[in-house]
Protein backbone atom coordinates (compact mmCIF):
# COMPACT_ATOMS: atom_id res chain seq x y z
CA UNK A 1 -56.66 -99.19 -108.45
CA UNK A 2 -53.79 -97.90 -110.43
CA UNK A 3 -50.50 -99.45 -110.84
CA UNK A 4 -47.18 -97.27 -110.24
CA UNK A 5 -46.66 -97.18 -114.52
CA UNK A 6 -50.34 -95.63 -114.90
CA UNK A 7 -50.03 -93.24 -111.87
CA UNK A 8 -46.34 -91.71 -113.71
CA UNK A 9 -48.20 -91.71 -117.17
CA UNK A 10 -51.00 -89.80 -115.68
CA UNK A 11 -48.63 -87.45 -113.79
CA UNK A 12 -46.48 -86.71 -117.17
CA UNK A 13 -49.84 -85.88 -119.15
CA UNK A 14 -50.74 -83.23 -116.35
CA UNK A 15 -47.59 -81.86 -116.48
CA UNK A 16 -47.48 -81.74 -119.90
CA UNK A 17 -51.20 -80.18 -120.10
CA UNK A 18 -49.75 -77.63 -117.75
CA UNK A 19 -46.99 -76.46 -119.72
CA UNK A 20 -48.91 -76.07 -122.63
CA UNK A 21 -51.72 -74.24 -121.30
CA UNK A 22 -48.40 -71.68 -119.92
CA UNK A 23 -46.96 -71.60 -123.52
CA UNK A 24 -50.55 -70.66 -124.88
CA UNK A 25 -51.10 -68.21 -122.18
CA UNK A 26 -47.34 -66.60 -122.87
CA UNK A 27 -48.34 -65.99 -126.66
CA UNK A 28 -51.88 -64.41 -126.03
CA UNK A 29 -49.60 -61.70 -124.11
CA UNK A 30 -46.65 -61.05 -125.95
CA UNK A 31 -46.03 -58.03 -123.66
CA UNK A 32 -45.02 -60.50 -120.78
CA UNK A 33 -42.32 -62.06 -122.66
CA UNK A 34 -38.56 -60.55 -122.64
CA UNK A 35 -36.46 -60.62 -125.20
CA UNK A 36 -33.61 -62.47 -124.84
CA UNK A 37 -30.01 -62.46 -126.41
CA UNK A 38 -30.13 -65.44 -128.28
CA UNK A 39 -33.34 -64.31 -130.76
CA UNK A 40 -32.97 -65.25 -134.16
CA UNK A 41 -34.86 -63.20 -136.95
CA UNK A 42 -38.34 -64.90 -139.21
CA UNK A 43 -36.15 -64.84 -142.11
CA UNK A 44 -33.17 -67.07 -141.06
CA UNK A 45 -33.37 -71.07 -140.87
CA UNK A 46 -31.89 -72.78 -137.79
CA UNK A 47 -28.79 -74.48 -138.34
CA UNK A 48 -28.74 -78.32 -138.80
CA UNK A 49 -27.97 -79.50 -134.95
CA UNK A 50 -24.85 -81.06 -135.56
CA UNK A 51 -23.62 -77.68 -136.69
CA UNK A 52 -24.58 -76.48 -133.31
CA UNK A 53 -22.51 -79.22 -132.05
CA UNK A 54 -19.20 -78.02 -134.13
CA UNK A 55 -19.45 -80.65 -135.94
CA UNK A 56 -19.03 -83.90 -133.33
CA UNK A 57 -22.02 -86.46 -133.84
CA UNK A 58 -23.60 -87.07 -130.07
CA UNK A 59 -26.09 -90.01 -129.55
CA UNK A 60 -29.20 -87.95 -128.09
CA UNK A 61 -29.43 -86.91 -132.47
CA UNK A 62 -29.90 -90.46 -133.58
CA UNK A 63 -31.76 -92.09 -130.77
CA UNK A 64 -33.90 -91.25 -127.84
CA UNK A 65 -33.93 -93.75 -124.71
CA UNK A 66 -37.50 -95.12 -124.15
CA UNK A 67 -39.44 -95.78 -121.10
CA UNK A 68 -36.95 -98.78 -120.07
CA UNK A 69 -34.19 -97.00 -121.87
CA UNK A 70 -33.16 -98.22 -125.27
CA UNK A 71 -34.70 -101.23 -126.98
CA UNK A 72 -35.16 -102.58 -130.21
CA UNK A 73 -38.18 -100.41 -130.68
CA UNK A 74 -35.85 -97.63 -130.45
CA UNK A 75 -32.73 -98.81 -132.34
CA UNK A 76 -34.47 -100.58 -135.15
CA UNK A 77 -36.12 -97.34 -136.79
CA UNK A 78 -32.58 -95.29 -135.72
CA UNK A 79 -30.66 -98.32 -137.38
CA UNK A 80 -32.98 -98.25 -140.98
CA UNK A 81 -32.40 -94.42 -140.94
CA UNK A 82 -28.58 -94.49 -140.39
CA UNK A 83 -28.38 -97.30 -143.03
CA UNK A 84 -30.61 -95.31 -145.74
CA UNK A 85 -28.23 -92.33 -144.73
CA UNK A 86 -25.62 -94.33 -145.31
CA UNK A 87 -23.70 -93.06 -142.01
CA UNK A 88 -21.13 -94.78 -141.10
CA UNK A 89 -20.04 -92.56 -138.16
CA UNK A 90 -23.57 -93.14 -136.60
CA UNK A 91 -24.02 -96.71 -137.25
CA UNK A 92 -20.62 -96.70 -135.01
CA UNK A 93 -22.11 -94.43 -132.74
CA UNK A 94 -25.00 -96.70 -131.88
CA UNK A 95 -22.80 -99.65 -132.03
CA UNK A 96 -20.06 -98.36 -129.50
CA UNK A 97 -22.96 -96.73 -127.12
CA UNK A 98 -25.47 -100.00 -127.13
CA UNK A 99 -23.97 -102.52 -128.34
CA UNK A 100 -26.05 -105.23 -126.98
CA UNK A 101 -29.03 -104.09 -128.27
CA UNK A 102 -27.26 -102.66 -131.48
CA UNK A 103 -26.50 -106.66 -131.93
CA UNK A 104 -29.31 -108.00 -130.90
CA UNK A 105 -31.84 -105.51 -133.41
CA UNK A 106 -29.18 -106.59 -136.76
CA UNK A 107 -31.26 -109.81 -137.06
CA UNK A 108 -34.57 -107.74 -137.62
CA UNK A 109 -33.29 -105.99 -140.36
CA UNK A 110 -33.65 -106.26 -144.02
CA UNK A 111 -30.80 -108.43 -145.69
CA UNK A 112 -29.53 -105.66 -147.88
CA UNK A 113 -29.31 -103.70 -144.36
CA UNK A 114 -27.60 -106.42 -143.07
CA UNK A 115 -24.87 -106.63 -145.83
CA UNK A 116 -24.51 -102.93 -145.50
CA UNK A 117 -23.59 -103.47 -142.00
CA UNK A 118 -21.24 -106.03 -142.57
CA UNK A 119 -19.60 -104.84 -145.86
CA UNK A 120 -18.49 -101.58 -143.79
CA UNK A 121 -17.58 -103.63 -140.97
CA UNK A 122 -19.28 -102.04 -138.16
């Protein structure tokens, strides 16, 4: 018997398996898809998203919620890449959004990491 957890994991992997069987299916006939407005040519690059964002820093780029939302599992690795960034603006980001977790994860960090936290007073 399956508990709730393994029922929803099994119900996201179908859907998922769906999807990507309809993505597969839409490139074997390109002559199904319509062009839209918003194509961009082979040649360009896409634009870094916080361009896309004019420029304001939103938390969905540094972190993305888990299962039970966000845990030291997620703001641990977004912490270590913020630091090696050395971005202040998202350290504060992360801090003002989750702070009990942002202050809970400091302690698992590297002391150097820690300093840098602390020297920029976040």
């Amino acid at each position: 018997m399956m508990d709730d957890f393994e029922q929803e994991d099994l119900q996201e992997q179908e859907a998922a398996n769906t999807t990507i069987e309809e993505e597969k299916a839409e490139q074997d006939n390109p002559e199904s898809q319509e062009p839209s407005e918003n194509t961009v040519s082979d040649d360009t690059t896409e634009a870094p998203v916080m361009a896309e964002n004019n420029g304001e820093l939103k938390i969905e780029d540094i972190i993305e919620p888990g299962r039970y939302g966000v845990s030291n599992s997620q703001m641990i690795p977004a912490l270590k890449k913020a630091i090696t960034e050395q971005s202040i603006e998202k350290l504060a980001l992360l801090k003002k959004t989750y702070f009990y977790t942002f202050d809970k994860s400091i302690r698992y960090l590297k002391k150097a990491e820690r300093e840098f936290i602390e020297k920029n007073s976040i």
